[in-house]
Protein backbone atom coordinates (compact mmCIF):
# COMPACT_ATOMS: atom_id res chain seq x y z
CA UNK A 1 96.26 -48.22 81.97
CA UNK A 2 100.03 -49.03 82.49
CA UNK A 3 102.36 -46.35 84.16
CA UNK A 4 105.59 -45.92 84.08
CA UNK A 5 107.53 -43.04 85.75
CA UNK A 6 110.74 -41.97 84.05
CA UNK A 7 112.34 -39.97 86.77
CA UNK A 8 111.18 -37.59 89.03
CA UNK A 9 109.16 -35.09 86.58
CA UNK A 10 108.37 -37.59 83.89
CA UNK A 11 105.53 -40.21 83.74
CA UNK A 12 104.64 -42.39 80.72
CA UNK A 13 101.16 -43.68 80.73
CA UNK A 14 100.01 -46.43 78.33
CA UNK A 15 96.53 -46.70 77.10
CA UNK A 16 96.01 -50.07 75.35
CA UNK A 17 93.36 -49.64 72.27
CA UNK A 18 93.98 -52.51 69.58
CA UNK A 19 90.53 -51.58 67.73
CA UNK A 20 92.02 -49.05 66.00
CA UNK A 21 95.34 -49.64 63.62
CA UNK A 22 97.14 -46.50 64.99
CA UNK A 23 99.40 -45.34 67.69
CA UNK A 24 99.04 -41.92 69.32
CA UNK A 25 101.27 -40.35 71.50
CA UNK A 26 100.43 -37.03 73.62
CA UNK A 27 102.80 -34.85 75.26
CA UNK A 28 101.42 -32.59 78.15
CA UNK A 29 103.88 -30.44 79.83
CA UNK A 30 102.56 -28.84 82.78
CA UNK A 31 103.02 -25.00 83.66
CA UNK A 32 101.23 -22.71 86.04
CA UNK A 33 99.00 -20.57 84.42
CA UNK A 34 99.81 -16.87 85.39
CA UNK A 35 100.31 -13.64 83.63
CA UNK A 36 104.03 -14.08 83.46
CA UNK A 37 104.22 -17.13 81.18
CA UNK A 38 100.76 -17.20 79.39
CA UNK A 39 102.27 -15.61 75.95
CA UNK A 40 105.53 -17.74 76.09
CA UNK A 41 104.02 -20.69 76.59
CA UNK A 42 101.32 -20.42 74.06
CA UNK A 43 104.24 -19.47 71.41
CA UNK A 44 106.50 -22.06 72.50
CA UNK A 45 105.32 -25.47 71.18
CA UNK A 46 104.64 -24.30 67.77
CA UNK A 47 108.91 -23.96 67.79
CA UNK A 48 109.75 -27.17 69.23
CA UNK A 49 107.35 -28.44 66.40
CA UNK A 50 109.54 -25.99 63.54
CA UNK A 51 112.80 -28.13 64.13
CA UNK A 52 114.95 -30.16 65.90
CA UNK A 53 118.48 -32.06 65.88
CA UNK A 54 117.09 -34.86 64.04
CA UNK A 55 115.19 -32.63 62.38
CA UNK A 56 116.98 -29.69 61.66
CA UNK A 57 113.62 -27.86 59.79
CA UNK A 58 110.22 -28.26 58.84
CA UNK A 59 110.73 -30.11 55.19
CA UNK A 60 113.23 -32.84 57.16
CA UNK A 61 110.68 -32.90 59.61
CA UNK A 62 108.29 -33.69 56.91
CA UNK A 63 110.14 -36.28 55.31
CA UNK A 64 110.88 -38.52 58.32
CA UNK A 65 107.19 -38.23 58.78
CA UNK A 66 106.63 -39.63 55.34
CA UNK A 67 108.86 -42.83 56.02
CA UNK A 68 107.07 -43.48 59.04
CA UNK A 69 103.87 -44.28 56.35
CA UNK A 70 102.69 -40.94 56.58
CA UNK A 71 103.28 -39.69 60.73
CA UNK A 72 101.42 -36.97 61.91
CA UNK A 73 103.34 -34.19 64.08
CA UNK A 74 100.79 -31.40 65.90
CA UNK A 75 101.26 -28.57 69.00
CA UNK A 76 98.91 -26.60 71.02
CA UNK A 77 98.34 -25.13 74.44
CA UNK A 78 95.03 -26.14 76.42
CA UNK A 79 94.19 -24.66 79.92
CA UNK A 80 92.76 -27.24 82.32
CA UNK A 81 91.71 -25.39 85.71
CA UNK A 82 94.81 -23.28 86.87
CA UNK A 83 97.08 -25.64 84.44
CA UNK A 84 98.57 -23.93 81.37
CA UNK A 85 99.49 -27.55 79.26
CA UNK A 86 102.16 -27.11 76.56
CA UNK A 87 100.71 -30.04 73.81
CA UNK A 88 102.63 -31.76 71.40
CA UNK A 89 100.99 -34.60 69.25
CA UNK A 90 101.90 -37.33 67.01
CA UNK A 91 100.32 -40.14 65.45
CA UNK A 92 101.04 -43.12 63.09
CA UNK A 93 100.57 -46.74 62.09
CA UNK A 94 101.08 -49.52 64.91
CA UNK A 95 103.70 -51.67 64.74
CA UNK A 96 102.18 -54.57 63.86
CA UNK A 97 100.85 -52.89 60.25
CA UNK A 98 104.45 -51.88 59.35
CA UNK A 99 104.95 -53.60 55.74
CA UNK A 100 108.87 -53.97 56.56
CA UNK A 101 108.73 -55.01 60.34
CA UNK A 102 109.80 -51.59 60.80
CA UNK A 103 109.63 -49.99 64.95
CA UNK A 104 107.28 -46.80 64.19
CA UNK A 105 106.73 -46.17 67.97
CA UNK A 106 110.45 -46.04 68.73
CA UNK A 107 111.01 -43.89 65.97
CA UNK A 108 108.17 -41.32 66.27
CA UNK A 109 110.02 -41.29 70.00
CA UNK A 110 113.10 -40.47 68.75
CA UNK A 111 111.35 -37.61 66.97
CA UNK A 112 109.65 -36.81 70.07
CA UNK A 113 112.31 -36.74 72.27
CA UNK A 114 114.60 -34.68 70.48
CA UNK A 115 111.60 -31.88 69.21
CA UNK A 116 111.36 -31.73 73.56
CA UNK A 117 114.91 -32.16 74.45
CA UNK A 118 117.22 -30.45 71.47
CA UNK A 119 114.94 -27.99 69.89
CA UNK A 120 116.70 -25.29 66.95
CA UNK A 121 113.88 -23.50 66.12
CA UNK A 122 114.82 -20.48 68.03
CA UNK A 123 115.82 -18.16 65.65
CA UNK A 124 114.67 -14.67 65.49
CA UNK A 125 112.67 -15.06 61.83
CA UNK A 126 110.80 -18.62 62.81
CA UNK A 127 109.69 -17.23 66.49
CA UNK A 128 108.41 -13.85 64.45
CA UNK A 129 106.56 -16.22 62.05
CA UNK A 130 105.02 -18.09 65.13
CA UNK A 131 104.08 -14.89 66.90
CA UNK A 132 102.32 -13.92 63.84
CA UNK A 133 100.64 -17.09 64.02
CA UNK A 134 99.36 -17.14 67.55
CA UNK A 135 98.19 -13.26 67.19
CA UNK A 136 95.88 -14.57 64.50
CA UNK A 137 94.67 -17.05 66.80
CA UNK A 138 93.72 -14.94 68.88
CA UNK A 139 92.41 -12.24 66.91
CA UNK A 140 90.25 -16.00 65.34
CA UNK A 141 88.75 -16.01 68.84
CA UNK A 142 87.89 -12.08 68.52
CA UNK A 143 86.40 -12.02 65.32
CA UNK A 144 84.04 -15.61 66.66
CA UNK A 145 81.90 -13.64 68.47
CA UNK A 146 80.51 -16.79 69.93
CA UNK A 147 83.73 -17.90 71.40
CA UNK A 148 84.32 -14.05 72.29
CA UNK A 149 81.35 -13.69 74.37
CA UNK A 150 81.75 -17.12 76.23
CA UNK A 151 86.04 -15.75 76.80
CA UNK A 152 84.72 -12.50 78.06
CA UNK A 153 82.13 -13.94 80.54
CA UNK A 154 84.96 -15.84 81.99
CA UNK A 155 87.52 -13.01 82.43
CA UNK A 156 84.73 -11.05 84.14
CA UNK A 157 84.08 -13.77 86.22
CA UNK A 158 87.11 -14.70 87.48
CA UNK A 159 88.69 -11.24 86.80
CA UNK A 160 92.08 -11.27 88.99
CA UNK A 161 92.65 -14.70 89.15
CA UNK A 162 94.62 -17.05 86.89
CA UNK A 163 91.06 -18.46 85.53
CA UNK A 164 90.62 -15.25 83.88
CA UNK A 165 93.53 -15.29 81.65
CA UNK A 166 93.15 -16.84 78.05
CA UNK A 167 95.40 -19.92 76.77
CA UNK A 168 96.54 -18.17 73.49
CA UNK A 169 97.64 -15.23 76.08
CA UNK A 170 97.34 -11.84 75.03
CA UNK A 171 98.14 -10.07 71.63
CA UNK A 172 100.29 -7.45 73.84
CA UNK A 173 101.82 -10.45 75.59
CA UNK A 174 102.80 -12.01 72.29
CA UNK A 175 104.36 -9.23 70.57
CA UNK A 176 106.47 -8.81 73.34
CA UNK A 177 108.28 -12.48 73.29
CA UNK A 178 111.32 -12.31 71.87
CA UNK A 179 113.70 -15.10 70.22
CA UNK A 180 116.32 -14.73 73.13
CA UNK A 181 113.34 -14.66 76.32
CA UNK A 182 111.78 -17.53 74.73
CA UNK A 183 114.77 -19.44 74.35
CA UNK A 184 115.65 -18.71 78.19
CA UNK A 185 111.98 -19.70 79.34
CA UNK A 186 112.25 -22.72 77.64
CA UNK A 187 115.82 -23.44 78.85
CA UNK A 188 114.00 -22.80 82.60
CA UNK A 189 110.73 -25.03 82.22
CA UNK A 190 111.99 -27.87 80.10
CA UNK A 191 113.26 -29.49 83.61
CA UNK A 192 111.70 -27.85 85.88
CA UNK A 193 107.91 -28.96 84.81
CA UNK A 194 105.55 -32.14 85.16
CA UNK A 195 105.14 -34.15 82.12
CA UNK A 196 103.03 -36.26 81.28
CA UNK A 197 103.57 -38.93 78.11
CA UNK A 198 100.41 -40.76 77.18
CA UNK A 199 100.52 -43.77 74.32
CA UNK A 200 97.54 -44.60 73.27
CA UNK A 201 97.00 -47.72 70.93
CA UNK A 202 99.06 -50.88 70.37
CA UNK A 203 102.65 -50.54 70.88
CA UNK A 204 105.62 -51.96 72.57
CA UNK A 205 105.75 -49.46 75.66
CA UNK A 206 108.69 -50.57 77.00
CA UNK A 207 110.41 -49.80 73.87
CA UNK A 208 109.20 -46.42 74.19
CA UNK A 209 109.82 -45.70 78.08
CA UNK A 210 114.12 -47.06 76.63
CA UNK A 211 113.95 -44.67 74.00
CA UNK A 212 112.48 -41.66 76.40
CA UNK A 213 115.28 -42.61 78.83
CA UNK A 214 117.80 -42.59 76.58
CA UNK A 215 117.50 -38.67 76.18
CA UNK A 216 116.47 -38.40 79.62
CA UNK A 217 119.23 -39.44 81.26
CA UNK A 218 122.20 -37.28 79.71
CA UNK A 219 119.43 -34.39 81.47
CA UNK A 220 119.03 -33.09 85.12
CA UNK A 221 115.63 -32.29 86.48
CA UNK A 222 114.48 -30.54 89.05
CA UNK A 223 111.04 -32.38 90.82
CA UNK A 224 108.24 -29.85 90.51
CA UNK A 225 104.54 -30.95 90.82
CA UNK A 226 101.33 -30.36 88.66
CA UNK A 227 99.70 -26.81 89.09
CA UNK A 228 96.33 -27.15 91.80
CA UNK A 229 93.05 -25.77 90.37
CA UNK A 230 91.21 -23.83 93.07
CA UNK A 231 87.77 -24.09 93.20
CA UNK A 232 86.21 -20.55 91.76
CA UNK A 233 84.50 -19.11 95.17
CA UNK A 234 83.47 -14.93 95.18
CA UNK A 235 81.02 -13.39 97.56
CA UNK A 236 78.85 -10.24 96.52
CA UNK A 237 76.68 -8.99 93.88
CA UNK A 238 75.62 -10.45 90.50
CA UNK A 239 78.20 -8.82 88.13
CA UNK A 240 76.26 -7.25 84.91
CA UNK A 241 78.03 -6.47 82.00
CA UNK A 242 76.99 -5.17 78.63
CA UNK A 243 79.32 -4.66 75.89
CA UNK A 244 77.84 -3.65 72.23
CA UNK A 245 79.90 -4.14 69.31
CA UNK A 246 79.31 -4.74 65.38
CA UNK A 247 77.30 -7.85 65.70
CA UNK A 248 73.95 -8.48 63.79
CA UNK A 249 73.08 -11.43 66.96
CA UNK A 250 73.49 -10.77 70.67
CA UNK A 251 75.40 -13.04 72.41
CA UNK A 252 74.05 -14.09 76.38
CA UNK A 253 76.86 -15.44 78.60
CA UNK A 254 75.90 -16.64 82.24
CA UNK A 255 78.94 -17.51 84.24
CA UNK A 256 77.50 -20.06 87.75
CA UNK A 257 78.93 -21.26 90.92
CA UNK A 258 78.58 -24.80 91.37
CA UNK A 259 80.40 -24.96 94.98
CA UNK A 260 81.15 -28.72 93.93
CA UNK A 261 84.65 -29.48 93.66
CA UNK A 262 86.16 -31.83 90.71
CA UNK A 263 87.14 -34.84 93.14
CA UNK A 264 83.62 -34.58 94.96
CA UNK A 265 81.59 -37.59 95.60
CA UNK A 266 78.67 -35.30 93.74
CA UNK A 267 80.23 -34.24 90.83
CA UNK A 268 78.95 -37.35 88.74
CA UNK A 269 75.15 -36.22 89.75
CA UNK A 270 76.97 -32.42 88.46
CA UNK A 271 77.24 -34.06 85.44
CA UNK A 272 73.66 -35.60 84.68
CA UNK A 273 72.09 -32.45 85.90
CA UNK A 274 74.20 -30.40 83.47
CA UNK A 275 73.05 -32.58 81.00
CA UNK A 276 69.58 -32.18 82.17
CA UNK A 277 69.87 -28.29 82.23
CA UNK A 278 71.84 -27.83 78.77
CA UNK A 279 74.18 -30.41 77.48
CA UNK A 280 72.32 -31.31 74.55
CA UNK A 281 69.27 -31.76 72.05
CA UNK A 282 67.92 -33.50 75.13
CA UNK A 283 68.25 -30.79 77.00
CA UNK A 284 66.05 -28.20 78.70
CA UNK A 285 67.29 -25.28 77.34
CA UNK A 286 67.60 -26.42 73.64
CA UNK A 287 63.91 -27.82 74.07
CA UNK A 288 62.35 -25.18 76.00
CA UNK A 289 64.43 -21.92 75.33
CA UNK A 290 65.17 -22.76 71.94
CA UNK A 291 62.46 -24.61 70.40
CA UNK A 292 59.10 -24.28 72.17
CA UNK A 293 59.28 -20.80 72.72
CA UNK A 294 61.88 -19.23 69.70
CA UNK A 295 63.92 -17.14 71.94
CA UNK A 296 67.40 -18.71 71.13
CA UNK A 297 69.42 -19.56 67.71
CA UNK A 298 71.39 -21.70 70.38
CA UNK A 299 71.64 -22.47 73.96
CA UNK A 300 73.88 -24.90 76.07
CA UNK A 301 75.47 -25.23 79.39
CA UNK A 302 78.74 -26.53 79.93
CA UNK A 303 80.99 -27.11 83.42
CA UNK A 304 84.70 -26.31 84.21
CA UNK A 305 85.34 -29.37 86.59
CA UNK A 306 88.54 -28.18 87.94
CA UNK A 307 86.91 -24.73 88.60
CA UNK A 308 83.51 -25.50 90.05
CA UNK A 309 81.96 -22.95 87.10
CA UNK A 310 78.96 -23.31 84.83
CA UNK A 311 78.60 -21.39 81.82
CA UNK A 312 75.50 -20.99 80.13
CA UNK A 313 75.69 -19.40 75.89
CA UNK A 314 72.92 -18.52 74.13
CA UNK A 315 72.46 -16.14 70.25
CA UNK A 316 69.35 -14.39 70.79
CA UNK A 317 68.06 -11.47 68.95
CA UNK A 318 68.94 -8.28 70.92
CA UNK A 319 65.25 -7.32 71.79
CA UNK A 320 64.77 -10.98 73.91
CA UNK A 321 67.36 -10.47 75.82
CA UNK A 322 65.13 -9.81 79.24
CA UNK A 323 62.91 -13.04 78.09
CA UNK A 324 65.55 -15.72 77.12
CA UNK A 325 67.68 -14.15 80.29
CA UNK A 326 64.29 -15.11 82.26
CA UNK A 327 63.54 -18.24 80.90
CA UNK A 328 67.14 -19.28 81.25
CA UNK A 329 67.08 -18.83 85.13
CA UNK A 330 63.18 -20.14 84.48
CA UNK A 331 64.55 -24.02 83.11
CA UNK A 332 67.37 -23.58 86.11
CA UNK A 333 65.01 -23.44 88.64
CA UNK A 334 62.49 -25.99 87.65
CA UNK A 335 65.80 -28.46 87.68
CA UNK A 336 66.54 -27.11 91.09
CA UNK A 337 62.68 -28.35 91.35
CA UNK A 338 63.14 -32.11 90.67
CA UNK A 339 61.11 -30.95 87.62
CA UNK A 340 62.34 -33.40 85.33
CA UNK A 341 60.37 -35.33 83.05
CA UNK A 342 61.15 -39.13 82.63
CA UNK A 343 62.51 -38.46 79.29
CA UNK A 344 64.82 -35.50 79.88
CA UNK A 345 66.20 -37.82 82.88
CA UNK A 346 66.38 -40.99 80.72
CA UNK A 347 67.77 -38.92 77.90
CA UNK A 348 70.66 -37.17 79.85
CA UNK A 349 72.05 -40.55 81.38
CA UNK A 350 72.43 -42.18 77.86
CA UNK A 351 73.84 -39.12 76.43
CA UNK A 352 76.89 -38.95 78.85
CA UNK A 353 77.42 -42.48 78.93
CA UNK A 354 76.97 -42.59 74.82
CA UNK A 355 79.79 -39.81 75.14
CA UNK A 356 81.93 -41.87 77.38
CA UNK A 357 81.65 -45.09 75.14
CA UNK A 358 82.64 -42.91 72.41
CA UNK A 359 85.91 -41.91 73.80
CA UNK A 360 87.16 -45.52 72.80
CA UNK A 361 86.87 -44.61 69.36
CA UNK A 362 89.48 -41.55 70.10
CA UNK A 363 92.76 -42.36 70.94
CA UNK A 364 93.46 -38.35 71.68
CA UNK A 365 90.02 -38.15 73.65
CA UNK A 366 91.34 -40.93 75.78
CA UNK A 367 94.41 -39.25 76.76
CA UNK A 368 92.55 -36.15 77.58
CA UNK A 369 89.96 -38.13 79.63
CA UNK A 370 92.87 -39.49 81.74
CA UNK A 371 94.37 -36.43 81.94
CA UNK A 372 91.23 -34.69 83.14
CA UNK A 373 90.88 -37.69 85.59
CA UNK A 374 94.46 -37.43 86.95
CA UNK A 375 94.12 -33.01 87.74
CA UNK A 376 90.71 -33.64 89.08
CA UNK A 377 92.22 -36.16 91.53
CA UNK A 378 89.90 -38.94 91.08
CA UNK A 379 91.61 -40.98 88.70
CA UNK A 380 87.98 -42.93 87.60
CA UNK A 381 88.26 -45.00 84.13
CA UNK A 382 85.33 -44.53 81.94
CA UNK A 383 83.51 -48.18 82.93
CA UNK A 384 83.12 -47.06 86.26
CA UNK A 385 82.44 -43.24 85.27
CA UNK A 386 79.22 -45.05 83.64
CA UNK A 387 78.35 -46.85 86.46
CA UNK A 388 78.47 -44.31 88.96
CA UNK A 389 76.48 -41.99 86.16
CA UNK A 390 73.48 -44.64 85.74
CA UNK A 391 73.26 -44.23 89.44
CA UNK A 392 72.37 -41.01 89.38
CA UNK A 393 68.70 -40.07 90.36
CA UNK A 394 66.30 -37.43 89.95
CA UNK A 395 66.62 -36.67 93.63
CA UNK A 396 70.59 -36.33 92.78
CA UNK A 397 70.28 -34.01 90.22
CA UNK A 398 67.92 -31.91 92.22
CA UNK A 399 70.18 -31.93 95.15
CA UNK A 400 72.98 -30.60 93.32
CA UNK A 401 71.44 -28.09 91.73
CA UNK A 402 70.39 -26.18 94.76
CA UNK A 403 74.17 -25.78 94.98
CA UNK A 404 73.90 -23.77 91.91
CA UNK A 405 74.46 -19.76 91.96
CA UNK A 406 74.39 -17.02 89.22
CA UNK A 407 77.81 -15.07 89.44
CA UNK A 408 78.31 -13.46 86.12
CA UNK A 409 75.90 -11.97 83.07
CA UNK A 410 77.38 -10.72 80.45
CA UNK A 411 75.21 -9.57 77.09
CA UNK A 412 77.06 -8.56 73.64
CA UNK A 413 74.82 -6.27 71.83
CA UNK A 414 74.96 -4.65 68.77
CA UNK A 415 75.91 -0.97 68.61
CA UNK A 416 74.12 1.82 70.17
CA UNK A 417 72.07 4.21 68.53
């Protein structure tokens, strides 16, 4: 990977990936995630993307899109430990397929540049349309009861910390934004924030760090740095929660310490024995919990690396709760064991590193696997993520997973009689 740095706030990252016949460039502007911001931030991409001074609206934005053989233009916000990330996206041909000899990277740039850097789409009728829009996202998450469960585990959890706090923000927080405060947050952040630029495919990147400095430089920033994740740490009792709603299959939501940091020598063992515990078909849970004994429609693990967490998610019918909850801790502590047959161990290390090869196939899964590697401080590139992974023995996984501790239970049942 091939770094440049801009200026002081700005670094362009360059992910060579000539298998594939497209270029894809990511846009990750870092913001702390806190209660103050959360709703702004999650409204505020989807208006850079609405128009621009190239591109005064959404059909002009569309048609230089079209001439650049058929550009792709999206926005988001992600949470990555204690990092809110405002994420812009855009993809098209490389270069070198251009029919005319035509500079698509440059120009997608130019489109970049000026949807970050001279942005019109704050008028008081397209930020009420976008607020709409990001309500319904969050009232998507609501009405998932799934993804509900898993969101409400975590707020419990970390309840009065940053963790806790959603990306979309809250539906209170996003009726309250208006036109005028989002303009002004925007006119505060723009400078004063991290960014990172990843390209990732074959392109001409010094034609793209010109074009980024030619915006750049008519602009002033202030140097800021890239929000720290601290590691999730409480003391005291298992929290219990049960919540009943109008659901027809309970929803089981275990919320673990690790006490392994992201940029920890152990975290790759972290890894394998998640995969051991949950991570897949492979898996413990799905094999044990789920298929030999029927107590689960589903059941996974998954870790937070920049938070130390664990979250376990399971659909059970509401009368197996106390079973599945048993067996769940059951299949924890025979990893915690070294129980761990030769295929569950054998199985695990080919799934990650299956996953990791797979990456190369995904231009925007590379960008967020370098991005992951740069917050998490450890800056590994997938090769030697493998490496390190096949490593990994039994006696590893078992190790790490007396580190293991059950903060958090949360149950969604169906209403009460």
């Amino acid at each position: 990977m091939e770094t440049v740095k801009i200026n002081e706030n700005i670094t362009l990252c360059y992910i060579p990936m000539q298998k594939l016949k497209t270029t894809n460039i990511g846009i990750y502007i870092h913001r702390p995630l806190c209660e103050g911001e959360v709703s702004e931030n999650a409204v505020l991409p989807f208006v850079l993307k609405r128009g621009c001074s190239l591109c005064p609206d959404s059909e002009d934005i569309a048609k230089y899109l079209e001439n650049l053989y058929g550009a792709s233009f999206g926005a988001g916000v992600m949470k990555m430990g204690d990092d809110h990330i405002i994420y812009m996206g855009f993809e098209t041909i490389s270069d070198r397929y251009a029919a005319n000899g035509e500079k698509l990277s440059a120009d997608l740039t130019r489109l970049i540049m000026s949807a970050m850097f001279e942005p019109v789409g704050f008028t008081d009728k397209i930020v009420a349309q976008e607020k709409k829009n990001s309500i319904d996202r969050i009232l998507a998450e609501i009405n998932d009861k799934r993804v509900y469960a898993q969101k409400r585990c975590c707020a419990l959890m970390c309840e009065g910390s940053a963790f806790a706090l959603g990306a979309y923000g809250t539906s209170e927080g996003v009726e309250a934004v208006t036109a005028t405060d989002l303009k002004a947050h925007y006119d505060s952040i723009i400078t004063s924030s991290p960014i990172d630029i990843y390209v990732c495919g074959d392109a001409d990147i010094n034609a793209i760090a010109d074009e980024i400095k030619t915006y750049t430089n008519k602009l002033t920033f202030k140097s800021s740095s890239i929000p720290r994740s601290e590691m999730f740490v409480r003391e005291g009792e298992i929290k219990r929660v049960t919540d009943h709603m109008e659901v027809t299959q309970g929803k089981l939501s275990l919320g673990l310490r690790t006490n392994i940091a992201a940029d920890s020598d152990d975290y790759t063992a972290l890894m394998v024995c998640n995969s051991v515990f949950g991570g897949g078909a492979h898996s413990k849970l799905f094999n044990n919990v789920r298929e030999k004994l029927s107590l689960c429609y589903y059941a996974s693990s998954r870790l937070v690396r920049n938070k130390g967490i664990m979250f376990v998610n399971a659909g059970i019918e509401f009368e197996n709760f106390e079973k599945a909850y048993d067996e769940i801790l059951a299949q924890l502590d025979a990893v915690k064991k070294g129980d761990i047959s030769d295929f569950e161990y054998q199985s695990s290390i080919a799934f990650l590193i299956n996953q990791l090869e797979s990456y190369k196939d995904d231009e925007r899964l590379m960008q967020v696997f370098a991005l992951g590697q740069k917050l998490s401080g450890t800056n590994t590139d997938i090769d030697t993520l493998k490496e390190k992974i096949s490593r990994v023995t039994v006696e590893d996984i078992k190790r790490v997973a007396n580190n293991i501790e059950l903060d958090t239970v949360y149950f969604l049942a169906g209403k009460e009689e």
